[in-house]
Protein backbone atom coordinates (compact mmCIF):
# COMPACT_ATOMS: atom_id res chain seq x y z
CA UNK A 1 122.66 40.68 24.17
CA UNK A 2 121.96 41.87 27.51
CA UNK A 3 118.32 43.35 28.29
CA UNK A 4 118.47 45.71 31.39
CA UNK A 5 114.46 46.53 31.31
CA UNK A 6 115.49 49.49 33.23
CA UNK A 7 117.06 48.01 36.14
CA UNK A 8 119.46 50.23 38.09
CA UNK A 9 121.13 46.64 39.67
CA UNK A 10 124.25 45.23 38.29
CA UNK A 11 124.89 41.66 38.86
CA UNK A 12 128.64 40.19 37.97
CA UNK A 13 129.48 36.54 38.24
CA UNK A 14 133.48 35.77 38.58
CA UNK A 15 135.22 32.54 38.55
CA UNK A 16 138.36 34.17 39.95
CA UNK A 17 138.03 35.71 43.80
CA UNK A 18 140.95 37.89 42.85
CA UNK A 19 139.57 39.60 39.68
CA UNK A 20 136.22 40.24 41.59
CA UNK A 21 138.06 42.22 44.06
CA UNK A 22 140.24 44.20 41.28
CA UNK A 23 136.58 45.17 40.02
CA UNK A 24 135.63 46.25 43.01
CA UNK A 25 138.76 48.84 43.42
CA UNK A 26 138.20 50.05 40.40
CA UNK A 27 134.11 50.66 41.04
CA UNK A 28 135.17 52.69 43.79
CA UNK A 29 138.15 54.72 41.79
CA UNK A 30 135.49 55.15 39.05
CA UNK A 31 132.71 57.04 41.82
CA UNK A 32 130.42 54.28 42.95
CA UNK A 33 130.04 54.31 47.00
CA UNK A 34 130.69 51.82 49.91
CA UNK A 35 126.85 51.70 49.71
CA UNK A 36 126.60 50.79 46.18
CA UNK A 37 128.98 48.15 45.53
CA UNK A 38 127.96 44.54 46.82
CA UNK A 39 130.26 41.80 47.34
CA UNK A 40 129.78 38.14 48.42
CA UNK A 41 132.62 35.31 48.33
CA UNK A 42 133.02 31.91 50.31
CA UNK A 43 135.72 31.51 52.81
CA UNK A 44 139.32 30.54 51.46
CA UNK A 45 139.44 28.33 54.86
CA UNK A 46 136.16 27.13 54.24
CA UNK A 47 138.08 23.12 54.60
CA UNK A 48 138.62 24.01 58.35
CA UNK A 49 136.34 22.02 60.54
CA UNK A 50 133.08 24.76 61.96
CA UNK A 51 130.91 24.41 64.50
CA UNK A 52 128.71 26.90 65.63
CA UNK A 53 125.08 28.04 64.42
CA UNK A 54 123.90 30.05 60.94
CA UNK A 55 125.17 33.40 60.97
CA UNK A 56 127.68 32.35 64.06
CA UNK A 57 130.98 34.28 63.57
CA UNK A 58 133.50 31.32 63.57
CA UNK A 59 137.87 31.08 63.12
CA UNK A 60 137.68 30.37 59.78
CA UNK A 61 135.54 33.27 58.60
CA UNK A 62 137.08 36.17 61.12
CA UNK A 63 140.57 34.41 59.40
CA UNK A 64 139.18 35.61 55.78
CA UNK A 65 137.61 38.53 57.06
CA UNK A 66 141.05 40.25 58.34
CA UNK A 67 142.96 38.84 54.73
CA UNK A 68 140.76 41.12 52.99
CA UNK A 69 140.45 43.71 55.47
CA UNK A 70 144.51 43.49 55.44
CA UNK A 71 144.17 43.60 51.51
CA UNK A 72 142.15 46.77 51.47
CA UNK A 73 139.61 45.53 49.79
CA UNK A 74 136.63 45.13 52.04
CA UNK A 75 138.35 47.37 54.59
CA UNK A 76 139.37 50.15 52.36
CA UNK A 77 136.57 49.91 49.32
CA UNK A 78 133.22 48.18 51.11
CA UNK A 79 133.10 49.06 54.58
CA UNK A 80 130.69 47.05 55.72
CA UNK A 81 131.82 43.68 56.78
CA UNK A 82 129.74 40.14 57.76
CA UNK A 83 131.02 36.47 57.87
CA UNK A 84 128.94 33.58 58.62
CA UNK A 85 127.40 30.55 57.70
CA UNK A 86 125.34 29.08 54.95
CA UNK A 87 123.97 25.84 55.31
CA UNK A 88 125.49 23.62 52.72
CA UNK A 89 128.31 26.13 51.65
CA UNK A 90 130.30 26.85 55.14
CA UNK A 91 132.06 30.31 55.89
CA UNK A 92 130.81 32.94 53.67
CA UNK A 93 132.22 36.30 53.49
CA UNK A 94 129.79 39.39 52.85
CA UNK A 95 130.40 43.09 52.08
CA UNK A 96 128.07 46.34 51.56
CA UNK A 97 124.77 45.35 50.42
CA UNK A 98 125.52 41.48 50.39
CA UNK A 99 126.47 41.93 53.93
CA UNK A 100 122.77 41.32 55.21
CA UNK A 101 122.82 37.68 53.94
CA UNK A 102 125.17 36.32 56.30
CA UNK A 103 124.53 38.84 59.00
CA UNK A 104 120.80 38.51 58.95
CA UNK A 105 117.93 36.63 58.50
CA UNK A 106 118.56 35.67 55.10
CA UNK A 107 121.35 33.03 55.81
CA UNK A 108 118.87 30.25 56.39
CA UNK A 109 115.90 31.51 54.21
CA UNK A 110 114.47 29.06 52.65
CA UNK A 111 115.09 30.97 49.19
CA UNK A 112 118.53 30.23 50.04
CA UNK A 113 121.26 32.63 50.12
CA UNK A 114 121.51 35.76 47.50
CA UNK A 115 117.76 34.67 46.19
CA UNK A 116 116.32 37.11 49.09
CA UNK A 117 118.72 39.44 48.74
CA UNK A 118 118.98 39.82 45.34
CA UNK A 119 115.43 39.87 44.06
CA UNK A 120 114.02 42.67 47.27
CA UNK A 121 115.46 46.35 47.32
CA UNK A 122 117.46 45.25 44.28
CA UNK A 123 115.02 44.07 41.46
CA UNK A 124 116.16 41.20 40.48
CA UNK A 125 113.43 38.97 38.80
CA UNK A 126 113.21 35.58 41.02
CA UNK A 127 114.57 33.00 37.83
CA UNK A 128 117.82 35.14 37.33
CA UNK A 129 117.94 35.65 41.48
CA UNK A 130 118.44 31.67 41.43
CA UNK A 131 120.47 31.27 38.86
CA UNK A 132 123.08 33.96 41.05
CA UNK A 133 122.28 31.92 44.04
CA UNK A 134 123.35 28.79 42.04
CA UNK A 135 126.43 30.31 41.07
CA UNK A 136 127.44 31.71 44.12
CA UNK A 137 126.93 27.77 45.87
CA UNK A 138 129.15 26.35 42.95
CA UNK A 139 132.06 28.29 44.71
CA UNK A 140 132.32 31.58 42.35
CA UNK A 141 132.13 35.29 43.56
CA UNK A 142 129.10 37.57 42.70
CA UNK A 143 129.38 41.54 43.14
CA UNK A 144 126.57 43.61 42.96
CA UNK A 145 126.18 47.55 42.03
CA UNK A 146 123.49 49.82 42.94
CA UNK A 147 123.97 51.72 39.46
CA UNK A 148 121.04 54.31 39.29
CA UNK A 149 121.21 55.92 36.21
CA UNK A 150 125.56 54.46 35.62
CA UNK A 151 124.39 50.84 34.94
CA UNK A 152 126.60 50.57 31.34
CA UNK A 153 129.55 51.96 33.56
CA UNK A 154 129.19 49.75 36.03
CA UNK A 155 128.72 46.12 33.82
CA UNK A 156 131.56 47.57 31.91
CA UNK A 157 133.97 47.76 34.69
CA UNK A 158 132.43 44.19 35.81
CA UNK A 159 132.92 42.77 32.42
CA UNK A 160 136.15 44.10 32.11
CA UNK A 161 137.43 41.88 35.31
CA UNK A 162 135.75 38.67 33.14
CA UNK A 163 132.45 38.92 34.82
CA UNK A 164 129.35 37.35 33.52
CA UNK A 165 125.54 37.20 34.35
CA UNK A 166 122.49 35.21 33.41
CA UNK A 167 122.28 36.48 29.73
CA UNK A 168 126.33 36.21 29.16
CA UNK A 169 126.65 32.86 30.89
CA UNK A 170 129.12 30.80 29.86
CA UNK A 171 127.65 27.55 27.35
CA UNK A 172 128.15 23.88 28.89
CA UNK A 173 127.42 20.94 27.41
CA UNK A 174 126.96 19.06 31.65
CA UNK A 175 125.10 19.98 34.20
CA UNK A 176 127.01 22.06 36.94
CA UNK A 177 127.46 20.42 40.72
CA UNK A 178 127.19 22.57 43.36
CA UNK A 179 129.04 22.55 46.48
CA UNK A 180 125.86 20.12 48.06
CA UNK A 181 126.35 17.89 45.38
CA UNK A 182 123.42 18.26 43.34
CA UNK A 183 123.48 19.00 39.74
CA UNK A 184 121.78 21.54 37.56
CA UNK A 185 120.17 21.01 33.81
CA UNK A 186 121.94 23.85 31.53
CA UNK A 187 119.25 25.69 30.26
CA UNK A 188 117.40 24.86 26.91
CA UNK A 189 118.29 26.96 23.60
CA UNK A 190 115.35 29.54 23.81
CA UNK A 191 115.46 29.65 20.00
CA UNK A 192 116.89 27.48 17.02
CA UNK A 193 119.83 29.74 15.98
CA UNK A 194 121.02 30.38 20.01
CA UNK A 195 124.90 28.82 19.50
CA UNK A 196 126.40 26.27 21.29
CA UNK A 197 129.65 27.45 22.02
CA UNK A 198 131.23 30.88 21.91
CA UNK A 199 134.31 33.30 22.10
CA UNK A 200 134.32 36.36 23.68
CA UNK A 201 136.07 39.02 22.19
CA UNK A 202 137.49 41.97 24.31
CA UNK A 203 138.85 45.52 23.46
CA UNK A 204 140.53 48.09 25.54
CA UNK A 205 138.81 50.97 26.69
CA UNK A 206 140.37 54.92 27.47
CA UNK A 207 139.42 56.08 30.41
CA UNK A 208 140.63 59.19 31.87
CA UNK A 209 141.71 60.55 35.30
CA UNK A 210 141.94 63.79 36.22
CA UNK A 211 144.49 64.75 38.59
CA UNK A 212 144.95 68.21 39.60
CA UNK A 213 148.59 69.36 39.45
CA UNK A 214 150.57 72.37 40.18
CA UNK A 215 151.80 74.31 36.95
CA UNK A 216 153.48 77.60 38.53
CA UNK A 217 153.10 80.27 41.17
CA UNK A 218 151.87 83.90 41.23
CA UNK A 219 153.68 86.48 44.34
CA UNK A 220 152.74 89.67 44.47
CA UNK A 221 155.32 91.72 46.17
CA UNK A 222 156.30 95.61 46.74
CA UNK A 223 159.30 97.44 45.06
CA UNK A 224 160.40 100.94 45.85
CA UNK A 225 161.43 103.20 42.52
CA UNK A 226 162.50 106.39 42.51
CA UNK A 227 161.67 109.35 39.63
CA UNK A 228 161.61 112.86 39.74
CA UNK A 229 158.67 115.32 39.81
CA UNK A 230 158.78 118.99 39.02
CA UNK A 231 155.72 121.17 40.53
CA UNK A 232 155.02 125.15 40.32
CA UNK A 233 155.45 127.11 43.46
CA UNK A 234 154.87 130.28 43.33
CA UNK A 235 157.16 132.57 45.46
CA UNK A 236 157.32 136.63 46.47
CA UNK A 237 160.56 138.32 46.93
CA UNK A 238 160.42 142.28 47.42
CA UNK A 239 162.84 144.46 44.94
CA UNK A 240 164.24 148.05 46.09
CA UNK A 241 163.65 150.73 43.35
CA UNK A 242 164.95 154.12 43.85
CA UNK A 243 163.40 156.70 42.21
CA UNK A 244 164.87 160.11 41.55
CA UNK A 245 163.25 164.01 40.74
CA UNK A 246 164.40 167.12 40.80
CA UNK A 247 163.01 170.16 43.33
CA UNK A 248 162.75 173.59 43.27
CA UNK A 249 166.50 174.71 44.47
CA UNK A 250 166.04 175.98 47.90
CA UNK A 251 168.41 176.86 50.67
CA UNK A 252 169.41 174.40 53.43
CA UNK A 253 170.38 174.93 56.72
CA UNK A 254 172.75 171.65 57.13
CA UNK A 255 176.27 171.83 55.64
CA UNK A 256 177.40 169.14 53.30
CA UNK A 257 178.79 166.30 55.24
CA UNK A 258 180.05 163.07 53.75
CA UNK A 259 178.08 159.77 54.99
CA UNK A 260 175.93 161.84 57.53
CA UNK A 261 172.91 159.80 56.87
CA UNK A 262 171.88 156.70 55.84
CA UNK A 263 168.49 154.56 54.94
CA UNK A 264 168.68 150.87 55.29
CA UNK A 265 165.57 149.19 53.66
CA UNK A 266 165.55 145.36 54.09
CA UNK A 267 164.88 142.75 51.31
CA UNK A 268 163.22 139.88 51.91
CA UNK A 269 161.89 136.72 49.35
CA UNK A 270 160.08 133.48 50.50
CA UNK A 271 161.94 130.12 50.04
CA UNK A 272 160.33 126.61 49.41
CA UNK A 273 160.53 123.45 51.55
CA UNK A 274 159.48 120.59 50.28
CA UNK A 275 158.01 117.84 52.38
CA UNK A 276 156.71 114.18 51.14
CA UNK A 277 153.47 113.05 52.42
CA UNK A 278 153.10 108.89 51.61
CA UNK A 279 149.42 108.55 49.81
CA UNK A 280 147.43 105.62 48.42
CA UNK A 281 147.03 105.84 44.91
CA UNK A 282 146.26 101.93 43.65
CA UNK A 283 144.81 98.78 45.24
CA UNK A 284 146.38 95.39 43.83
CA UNK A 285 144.13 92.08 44.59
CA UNK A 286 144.64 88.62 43.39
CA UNK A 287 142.16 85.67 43.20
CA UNK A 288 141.73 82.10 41.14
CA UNK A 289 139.29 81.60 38.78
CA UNK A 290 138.41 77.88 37.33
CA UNK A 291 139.01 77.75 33.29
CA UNK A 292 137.39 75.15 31.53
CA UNK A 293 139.31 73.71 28.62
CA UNK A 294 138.96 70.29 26.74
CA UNK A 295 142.50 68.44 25.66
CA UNK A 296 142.54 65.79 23.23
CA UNK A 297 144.85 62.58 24.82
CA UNK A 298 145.43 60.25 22.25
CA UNK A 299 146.80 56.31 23.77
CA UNK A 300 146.77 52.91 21.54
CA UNK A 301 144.02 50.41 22.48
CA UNK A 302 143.97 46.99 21.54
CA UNK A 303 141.14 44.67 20.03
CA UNK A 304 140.64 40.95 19.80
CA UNK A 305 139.35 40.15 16.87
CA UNK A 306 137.97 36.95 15.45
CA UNK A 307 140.58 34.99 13.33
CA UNK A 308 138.45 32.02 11.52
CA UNK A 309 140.56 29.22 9.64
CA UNK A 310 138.79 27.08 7.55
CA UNK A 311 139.79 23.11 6.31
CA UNK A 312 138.86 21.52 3.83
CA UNK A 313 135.46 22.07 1.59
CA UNK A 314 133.41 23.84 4.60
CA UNK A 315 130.72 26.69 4.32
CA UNK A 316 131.05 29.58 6.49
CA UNK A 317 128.05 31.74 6.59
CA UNK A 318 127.07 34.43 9.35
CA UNK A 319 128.09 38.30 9.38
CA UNK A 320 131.17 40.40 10.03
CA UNK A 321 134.33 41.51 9.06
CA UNK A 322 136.49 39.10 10.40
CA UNK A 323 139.58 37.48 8.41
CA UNK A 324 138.57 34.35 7.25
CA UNK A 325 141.80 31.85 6.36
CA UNK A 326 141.82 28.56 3.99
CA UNK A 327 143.82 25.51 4.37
């Protein structure tokens, strides 16, 4: 059981430089910052003989320091670089906010290396702070996140990668030498039923990424259609009537001629002309709008589960569901 006590500082522990630095990536693909992630590892070419003061930059440490930046992993997911010295332990290598130890003062503290560093800004209590610090000089990688209010995220991802801290740490039955050839006592049982040995069981987690993609296109265009329209003009056109009534029969003193006179009235009517005068009748705009939705993905996981054969006339008590098998 692991007992946080509100701390916002994750601490890993890795036997395996390789799988520390796979954590790392994936801190950084899962949100966490340059500034948050912390990550401290000894020189590969540590064997190479140094010389040069604490905190000196030497080969054999600017040699490590261009693998990983060449590896993208302190280039690309830390940022901040240091490599130096620690008496004892040779070329370290230092990134984000491990990079002070071997940069700064804290290289020849006489809390030792990640004891200063770990239990300042970061919180962590001075007994677990050592226990890191032992670690760390027994050749193994620690990483460090700055969690805030993510710290069940962030020792997942760790413990994915086969991290461990001080309340996961692995059982051993011998004290363990560190590189200055001293050995430490494993620590007492702090109760009568703590076990001796153990077996970690792991299961895979979904975790999704959203990536956005494109699903189609909208154009808006113009296209010219033709249709009739009929309107009402209204026209005048003048109409000749003749009109005809009889007189009083009277002499006349002009003789009856044939086409002697003649009246020529002219007829006139008003014709339309029709002219087409381009108006704006509609405006068309287009915009995006986000659209929340949830999908369901559905993937197969896989669990390790505890398989426990039994031999002979033996008593297995404890809780759970595993299988238990008789021989």
């Amino acid at each position: 059981m692991t007992i946080t006590s509100g701390r916002s500082t994750v601490v890993g522990v890795f036997d395996d430089r390789s799988r520390a630095e796979q954590a790392v990536q994936d801190l950084h693909a899962a949100g966490f910052t340059n500034e948050q992630i912390g990550f401290a590892t000894h020189d590969g070419e540590a064997a190479r003989p140094q010389s040069g003061a604490p905190g000196e930059h030497t080969e054999a440490g600017e040699g490590a320091a261009k693998g990983l930046i060449g590896g993208g992993i302190i280039g690309a997911v830390l940022g901040a670089l240091a490599t130096g010295l620690i008496p004892g332990i040779g070329p370290v290598i230092a990134g984000g906010l491990l990079a002070g130890i071997v940069g700064g003062g804290l290289v020849g503290a006489a809390g030792g290396g990640l004891i200063g560093a770990l239990g300042g800004s970061m919180g962590v209590p001075e007994e677990e702070a050592r226990y890191y610090d032992d670690e760390f000089r027994a050749g193994r990688t620690i990483v460090t996140v700055k969690s805030d209010s993510r710290y069940d995220e962030a020792q997942s991802i760790l413990r994915r990668y086969g991290a461990y801290d001080v309340s996961t740490r692995p059982a051993a039955a011998t004290g363990v030498t560190t590189m200055q050839g001293t050995t430490t006592s494993p620590t007492s049982p702090t109760s009568p039923t703590e076990l001796d040995r153990s077996v970690q069981l792991r299961e895979e987690e979904l975790q999704a990424r959203k990536t956005p993609v494109q699903t189609g296109q909208v154009n808006i265009g113009k296209d010219v259609v033709e249709e009739q329209r009929t309107m009402d003009v209204p026209v005048t056109r003048e109409e000749v009537y003749v009109e005809r009534h009889p007189v009083d029969r009277r002499p006349s003193d002009q003789p009856v001629t044939v086409g002697d006179q003649t009246i020529d009235v002219p007829v006139r009517e008003e014709h339309v002309e029709v002219e087409k005068q381009p108006v704006v009748y509609e405006e068309v705009g287009v915009g995006k709008r986000p659209v929340t939705e949830t999908k369901q993905v559905t993937e197969t996981v896989r669990r390790e589960e505890a398989r426990i054969e039994k031999e002979g006339d033996v008593e297995v008590g404890g809780t759970g569901s595993s299988e238990t098998r008789s021989s």
